[in-house]
N, C-alpha and C. Protein backbone atom coordinates (compact mmCIF):
# COMPACT_ATOMS: atom_id res chain seq x y z
N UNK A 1 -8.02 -1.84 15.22
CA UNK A 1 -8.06 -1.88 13.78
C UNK A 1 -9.50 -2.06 13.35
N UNK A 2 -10.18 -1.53 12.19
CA UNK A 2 -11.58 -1.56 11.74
C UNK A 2 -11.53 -2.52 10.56
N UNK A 3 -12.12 -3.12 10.54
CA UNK A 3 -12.92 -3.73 9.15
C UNK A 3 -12.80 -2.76 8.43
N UNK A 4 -13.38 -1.81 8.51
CA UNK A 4 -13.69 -1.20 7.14
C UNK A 4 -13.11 0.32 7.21
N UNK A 5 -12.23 0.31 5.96
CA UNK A 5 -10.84 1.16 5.86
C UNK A 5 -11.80 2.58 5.51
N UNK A 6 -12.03 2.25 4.15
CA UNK A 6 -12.45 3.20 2.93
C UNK A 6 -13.73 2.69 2.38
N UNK A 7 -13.79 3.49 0.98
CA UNK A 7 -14.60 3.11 -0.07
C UNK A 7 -13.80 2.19 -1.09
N UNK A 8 -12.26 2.90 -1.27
CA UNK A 8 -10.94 2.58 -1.96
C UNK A 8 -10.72 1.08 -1.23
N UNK A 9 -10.99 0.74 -0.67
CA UNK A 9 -10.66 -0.36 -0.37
C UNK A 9 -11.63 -1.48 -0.32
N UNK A 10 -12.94 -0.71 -0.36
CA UNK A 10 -14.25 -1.83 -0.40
C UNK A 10 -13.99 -1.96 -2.56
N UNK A 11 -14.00 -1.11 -3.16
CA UNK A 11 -13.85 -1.20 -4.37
C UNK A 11 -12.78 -1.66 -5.19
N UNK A 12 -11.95 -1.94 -3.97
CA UNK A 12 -10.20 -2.72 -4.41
C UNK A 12 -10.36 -4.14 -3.69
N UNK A 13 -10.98 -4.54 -3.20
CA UNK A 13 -11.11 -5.71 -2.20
C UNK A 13 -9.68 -5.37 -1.08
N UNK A 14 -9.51 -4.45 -0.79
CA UNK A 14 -8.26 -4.48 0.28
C UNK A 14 -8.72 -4.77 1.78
N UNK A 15 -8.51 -5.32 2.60
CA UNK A 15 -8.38 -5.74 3.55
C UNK A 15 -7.46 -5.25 4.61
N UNK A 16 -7.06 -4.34 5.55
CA UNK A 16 -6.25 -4.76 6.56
C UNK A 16 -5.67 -5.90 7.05
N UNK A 17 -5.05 -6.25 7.40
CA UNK A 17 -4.64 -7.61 8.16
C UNK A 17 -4.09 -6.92 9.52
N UNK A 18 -3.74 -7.87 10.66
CA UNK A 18 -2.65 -7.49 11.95
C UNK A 18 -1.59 -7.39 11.54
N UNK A 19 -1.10 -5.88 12.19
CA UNK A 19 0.13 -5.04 11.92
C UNK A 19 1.39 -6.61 12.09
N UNK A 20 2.25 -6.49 11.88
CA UNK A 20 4.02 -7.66 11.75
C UNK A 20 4.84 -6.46 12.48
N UNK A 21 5.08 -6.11 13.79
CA UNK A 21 5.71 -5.84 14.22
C UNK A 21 6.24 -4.15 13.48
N UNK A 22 5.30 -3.87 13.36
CA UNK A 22 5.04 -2.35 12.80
C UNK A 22 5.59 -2.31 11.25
N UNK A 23 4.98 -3.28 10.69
CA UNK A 23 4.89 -3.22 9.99
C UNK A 23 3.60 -3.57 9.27
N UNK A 24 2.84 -2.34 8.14
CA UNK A 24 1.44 -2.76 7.70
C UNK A 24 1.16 -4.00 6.77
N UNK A 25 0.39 -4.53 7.03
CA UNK A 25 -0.34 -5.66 6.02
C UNK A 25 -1.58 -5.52 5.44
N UNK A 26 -1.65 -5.32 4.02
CA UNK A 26 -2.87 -4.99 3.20
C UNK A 26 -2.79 -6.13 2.62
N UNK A 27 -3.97 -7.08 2.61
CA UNK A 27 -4.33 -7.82 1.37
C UNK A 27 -5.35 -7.52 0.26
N UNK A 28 -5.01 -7.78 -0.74
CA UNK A 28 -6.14 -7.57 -2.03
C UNK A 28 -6.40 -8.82 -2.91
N UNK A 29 -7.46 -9.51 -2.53
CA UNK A 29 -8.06 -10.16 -3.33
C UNK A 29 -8.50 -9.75 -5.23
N UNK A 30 -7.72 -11.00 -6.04
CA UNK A 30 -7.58 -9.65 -6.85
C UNK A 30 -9.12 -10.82 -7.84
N UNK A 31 -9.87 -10.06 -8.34
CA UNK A 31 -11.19 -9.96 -9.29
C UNK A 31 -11.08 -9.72 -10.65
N UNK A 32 -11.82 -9.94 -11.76
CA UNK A 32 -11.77 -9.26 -13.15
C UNK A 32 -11.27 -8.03 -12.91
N UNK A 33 -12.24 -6.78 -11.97
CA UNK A 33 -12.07 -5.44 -12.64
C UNK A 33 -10.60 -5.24 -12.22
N UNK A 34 -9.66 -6.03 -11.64
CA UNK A 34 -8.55 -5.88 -11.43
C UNK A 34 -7.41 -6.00 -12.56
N UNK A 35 -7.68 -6.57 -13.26
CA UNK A 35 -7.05 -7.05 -14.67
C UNK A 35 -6.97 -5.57 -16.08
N UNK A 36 -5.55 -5.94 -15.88
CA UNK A 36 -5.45 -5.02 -17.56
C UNK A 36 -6.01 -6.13 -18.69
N UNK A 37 -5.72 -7.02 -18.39
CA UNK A 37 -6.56 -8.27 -19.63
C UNK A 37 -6.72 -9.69 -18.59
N UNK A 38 -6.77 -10.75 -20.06
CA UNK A 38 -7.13 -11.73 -18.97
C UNK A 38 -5.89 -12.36 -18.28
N UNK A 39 -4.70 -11.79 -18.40
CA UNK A 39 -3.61 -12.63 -18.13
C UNK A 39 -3.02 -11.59 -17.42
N UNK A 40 -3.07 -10.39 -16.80
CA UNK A 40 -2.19 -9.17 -16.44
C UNK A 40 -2.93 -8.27 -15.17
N UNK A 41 -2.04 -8.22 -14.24
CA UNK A 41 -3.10 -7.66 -13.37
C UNK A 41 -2.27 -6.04 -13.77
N UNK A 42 -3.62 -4.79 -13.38
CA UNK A 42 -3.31 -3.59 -14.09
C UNK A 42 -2.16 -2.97 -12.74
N UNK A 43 -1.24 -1.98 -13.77
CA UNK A 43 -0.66 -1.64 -13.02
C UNK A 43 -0.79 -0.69 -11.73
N UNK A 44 -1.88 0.24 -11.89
CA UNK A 44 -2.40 0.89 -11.00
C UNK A 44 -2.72 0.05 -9.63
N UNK A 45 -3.06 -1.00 -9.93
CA UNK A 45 -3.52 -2.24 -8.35
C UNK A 45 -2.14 -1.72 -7.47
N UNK A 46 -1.25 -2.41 -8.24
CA UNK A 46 0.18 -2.31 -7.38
C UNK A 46 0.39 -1.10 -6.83
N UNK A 47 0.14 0.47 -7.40
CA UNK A 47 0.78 1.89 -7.29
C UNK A 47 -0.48 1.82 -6.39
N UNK A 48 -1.98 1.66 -6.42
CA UNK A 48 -2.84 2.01 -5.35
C UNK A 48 -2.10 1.20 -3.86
N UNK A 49 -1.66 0.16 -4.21
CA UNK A 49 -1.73 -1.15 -2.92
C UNK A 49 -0.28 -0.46 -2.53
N UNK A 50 0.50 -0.21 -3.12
CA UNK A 50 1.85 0.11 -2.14
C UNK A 50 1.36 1.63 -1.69
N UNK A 51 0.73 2.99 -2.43
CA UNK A 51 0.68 4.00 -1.50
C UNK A 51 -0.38 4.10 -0.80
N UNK A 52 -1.00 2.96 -0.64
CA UNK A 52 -1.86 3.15 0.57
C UNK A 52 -1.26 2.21 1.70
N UNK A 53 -0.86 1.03 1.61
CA UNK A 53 0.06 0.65 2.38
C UNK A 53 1.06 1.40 3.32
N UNK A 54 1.89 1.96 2.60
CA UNK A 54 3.19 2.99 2.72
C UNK A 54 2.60 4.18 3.64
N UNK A 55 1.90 4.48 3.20
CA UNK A 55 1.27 5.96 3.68
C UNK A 55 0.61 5.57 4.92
N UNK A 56 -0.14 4.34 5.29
CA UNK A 56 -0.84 4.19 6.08
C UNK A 56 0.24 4.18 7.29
N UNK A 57 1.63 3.34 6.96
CA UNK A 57 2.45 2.80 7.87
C UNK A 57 3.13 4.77 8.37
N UNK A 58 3.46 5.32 6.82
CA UNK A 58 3.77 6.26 7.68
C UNK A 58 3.06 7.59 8.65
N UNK A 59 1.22 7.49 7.60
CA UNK A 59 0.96 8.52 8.91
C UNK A 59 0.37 7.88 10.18
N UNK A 60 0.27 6.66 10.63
CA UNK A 60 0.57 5.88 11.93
C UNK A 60 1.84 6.22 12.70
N UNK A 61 2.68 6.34 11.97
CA UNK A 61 3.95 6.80 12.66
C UNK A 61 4.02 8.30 13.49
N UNK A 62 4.07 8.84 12.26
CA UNK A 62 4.25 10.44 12.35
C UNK A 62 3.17 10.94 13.16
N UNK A 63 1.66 10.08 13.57
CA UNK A 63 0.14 10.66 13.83
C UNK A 63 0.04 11.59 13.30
N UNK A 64 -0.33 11.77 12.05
CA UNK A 64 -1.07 12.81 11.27
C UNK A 64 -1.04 12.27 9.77
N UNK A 65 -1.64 13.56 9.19
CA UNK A 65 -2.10 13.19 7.59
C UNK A 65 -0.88 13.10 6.95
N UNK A 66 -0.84 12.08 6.08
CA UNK A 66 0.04 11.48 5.36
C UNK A 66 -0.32 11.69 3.08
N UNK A 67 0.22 12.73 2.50
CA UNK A 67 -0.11 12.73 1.70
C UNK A 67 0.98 12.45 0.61
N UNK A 68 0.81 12.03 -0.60
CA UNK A 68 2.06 11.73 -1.22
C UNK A 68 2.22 12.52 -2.21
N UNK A 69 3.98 12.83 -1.89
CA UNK A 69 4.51 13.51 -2.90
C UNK A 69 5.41 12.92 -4.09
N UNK A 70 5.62 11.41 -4.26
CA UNK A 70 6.61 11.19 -5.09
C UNK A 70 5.97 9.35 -4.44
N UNK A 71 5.88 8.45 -5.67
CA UNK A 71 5.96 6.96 -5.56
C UNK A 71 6.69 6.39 -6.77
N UNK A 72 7.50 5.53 -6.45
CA UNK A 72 8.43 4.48 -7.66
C UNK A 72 7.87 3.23 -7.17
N UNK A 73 7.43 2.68 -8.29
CA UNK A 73 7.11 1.23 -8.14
C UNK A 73 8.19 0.00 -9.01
N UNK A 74 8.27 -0.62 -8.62
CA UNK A 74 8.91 -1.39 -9.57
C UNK A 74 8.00 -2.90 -10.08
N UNK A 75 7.72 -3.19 -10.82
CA UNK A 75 6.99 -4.47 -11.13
C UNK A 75 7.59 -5.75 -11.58
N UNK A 76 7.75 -6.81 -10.99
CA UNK A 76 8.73 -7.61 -11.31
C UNK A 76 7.76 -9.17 -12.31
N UNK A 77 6.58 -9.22 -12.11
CA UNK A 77 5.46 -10.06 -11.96
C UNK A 77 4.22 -9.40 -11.75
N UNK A 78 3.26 -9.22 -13.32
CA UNK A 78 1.84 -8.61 -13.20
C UNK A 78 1.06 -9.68 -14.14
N UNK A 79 1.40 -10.67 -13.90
CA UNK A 79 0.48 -12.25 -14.35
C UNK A 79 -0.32 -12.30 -13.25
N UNK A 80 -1.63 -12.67 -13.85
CA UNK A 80 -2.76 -12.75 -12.76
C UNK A 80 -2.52 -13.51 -11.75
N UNK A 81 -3.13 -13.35 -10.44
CA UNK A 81 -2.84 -14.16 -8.62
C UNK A 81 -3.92 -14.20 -8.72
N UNK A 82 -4.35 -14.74 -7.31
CA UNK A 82 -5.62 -14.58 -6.62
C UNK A 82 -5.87 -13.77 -5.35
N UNK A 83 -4.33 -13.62 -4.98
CA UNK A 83 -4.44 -12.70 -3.62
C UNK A 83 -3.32 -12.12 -3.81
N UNK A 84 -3.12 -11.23 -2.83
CA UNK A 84 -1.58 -9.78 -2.95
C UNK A 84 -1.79 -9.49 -1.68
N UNK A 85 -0.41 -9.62 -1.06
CA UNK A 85 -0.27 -8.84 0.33
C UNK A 85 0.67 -7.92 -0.17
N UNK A 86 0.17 -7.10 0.79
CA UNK A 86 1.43 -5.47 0.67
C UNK A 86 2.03 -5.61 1.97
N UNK A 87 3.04 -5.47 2.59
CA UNK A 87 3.26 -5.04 3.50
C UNK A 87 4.90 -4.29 3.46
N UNK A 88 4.21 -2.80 4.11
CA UNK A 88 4.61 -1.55 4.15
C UNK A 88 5.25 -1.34 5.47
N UNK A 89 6.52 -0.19 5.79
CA UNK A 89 6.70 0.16 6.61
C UNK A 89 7.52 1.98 6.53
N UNK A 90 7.17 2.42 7.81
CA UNK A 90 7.74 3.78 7.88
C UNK A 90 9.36 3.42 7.59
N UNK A 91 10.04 4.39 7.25
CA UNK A 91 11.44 4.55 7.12
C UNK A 91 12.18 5.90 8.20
N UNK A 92 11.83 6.99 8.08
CA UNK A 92 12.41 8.20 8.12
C UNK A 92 11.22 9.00 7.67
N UNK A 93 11.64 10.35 8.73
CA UNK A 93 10.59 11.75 8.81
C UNK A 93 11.36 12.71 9.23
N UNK A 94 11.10 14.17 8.83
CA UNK A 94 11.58 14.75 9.24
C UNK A 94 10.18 15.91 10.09
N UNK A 95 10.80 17.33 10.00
CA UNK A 95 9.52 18.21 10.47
C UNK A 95 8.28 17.92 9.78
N UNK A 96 8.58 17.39 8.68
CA UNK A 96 7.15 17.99 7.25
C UNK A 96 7.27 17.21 6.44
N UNK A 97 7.80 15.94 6.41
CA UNK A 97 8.03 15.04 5.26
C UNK A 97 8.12 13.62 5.70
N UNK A 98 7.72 12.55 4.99
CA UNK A 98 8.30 11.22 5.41
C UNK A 98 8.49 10.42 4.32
N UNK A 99 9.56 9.30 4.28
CA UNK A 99 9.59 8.54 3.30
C UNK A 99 9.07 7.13 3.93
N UNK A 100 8.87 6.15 3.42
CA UNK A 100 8.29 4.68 3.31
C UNK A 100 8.65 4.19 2.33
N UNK A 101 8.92 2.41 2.34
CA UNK A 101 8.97 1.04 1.59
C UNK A 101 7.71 0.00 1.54
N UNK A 102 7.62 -0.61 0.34
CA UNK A 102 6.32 -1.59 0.88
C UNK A 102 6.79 -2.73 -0.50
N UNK A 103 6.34 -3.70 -0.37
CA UNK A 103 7.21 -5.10 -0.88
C UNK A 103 5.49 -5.76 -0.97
N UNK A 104 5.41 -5.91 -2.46
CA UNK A 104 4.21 -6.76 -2.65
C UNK A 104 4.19 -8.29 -3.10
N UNK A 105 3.47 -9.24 -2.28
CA UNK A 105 3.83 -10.55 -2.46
C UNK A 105 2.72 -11.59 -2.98
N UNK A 106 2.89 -12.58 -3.56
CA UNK A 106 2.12 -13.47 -4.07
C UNK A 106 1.84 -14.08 -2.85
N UNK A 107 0.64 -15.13 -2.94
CA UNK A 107 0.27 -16.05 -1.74
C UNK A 107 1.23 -17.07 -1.41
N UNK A 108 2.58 -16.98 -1.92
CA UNK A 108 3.47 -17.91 -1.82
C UNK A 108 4.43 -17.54 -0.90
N UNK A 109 4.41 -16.09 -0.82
CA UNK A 109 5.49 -15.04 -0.19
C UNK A 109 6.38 -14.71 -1.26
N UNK A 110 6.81 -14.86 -2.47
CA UNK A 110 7.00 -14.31 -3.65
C UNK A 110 7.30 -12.57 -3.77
N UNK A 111 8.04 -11.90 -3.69
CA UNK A 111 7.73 -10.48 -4.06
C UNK A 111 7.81 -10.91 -5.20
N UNK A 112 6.54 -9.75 -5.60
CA UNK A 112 6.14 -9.82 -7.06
C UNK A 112 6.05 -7.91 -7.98
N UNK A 113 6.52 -7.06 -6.29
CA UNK A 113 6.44 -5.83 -6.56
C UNK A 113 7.37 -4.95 -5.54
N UNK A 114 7.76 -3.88 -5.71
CA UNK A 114 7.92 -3.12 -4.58
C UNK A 114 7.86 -1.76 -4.80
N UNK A 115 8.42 -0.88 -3.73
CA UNK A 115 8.23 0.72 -4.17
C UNK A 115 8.43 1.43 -3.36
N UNK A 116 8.77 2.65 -3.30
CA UNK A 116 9.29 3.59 -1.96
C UNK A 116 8.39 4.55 -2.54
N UNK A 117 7.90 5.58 -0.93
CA UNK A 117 6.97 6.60 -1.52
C UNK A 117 7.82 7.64 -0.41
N UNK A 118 7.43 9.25 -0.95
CA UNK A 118 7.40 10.54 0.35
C UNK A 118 6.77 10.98 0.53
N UNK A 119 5.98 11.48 1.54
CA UNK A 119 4.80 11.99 1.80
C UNK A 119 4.88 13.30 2.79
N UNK A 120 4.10 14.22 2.35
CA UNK A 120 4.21 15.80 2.76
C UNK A 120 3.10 14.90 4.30
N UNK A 121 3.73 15.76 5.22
CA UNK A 121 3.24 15.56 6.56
C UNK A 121 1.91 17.08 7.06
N UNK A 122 0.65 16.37 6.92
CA UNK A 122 -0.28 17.49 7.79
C UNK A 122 -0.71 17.30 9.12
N UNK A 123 -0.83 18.16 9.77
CA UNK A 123 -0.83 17.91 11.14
C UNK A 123 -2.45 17.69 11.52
N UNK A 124 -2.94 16.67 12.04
CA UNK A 124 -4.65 16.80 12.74
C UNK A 124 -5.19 18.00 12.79
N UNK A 125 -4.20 18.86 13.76
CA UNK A 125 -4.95 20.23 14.39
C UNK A 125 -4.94 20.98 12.73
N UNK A 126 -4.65 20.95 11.81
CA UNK A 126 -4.65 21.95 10.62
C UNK A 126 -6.06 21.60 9.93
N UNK A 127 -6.64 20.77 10.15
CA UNK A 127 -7.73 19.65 9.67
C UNK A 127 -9.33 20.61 10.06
């Protein structure tokens, strides 16, 4: 596993953590530019943090590019935290497609979010 994911993730404060038994763990330290105001974290945090989560778990699975075709989030709790774990896992794939779950939690263990995504499957060698 690397320290350092992305750019998307140096500019989100996301973090990797050690995989839970194949299942992914993203944390996000959450900051001002994270905030829809001073009391609301924006909703995009959550839709970035579950399909990169989700996606990560499923193109680990599948080994290959993982792109998304469809995400539902649900938001249950977007009052400001200080930290957010995501943790995501593969579901089901077929030739060319995969779906994923990912469950976002307060530092309490709290879900405070969740969301299922599908993602069109590219293969390395097409790259």
């Amino acid at each position: 596993m690397e320290d350092r994911h992305s750019l998307l993730f140096d500019y989100l404060d996301f973090k990797r953590e050690p995989d839970e038994n194949g299942t992914i763990v993203i944390r996000s330290v959450l900051k001002e530019k994270h905030l829809l105001d001073e009391e609301n974290i924006a909703t995009g945090v959550f839709q970035i943090l579950l399909d990169t989560a989700i996606g990560t778990a499923v193109s680990e699975k599948a080994r290959c590019f993982a792109v998304t075709l469809k995400l539902h989030t649900n938001i249950f709790d977007s009052a400001k935290k200080d930290i957010l774990f995501c943790r995501a896992k593969f579901l089901h794939s077929t030739a060319k497609s995969a779906y994923g779950e990912g469950k976002i939690l307060d530092a309490s263990g709290r879900m405070i979010a969740n969301g299922q995504a599908s993602f069109k499957l590219i293969s390395y060698k097409n790259m």
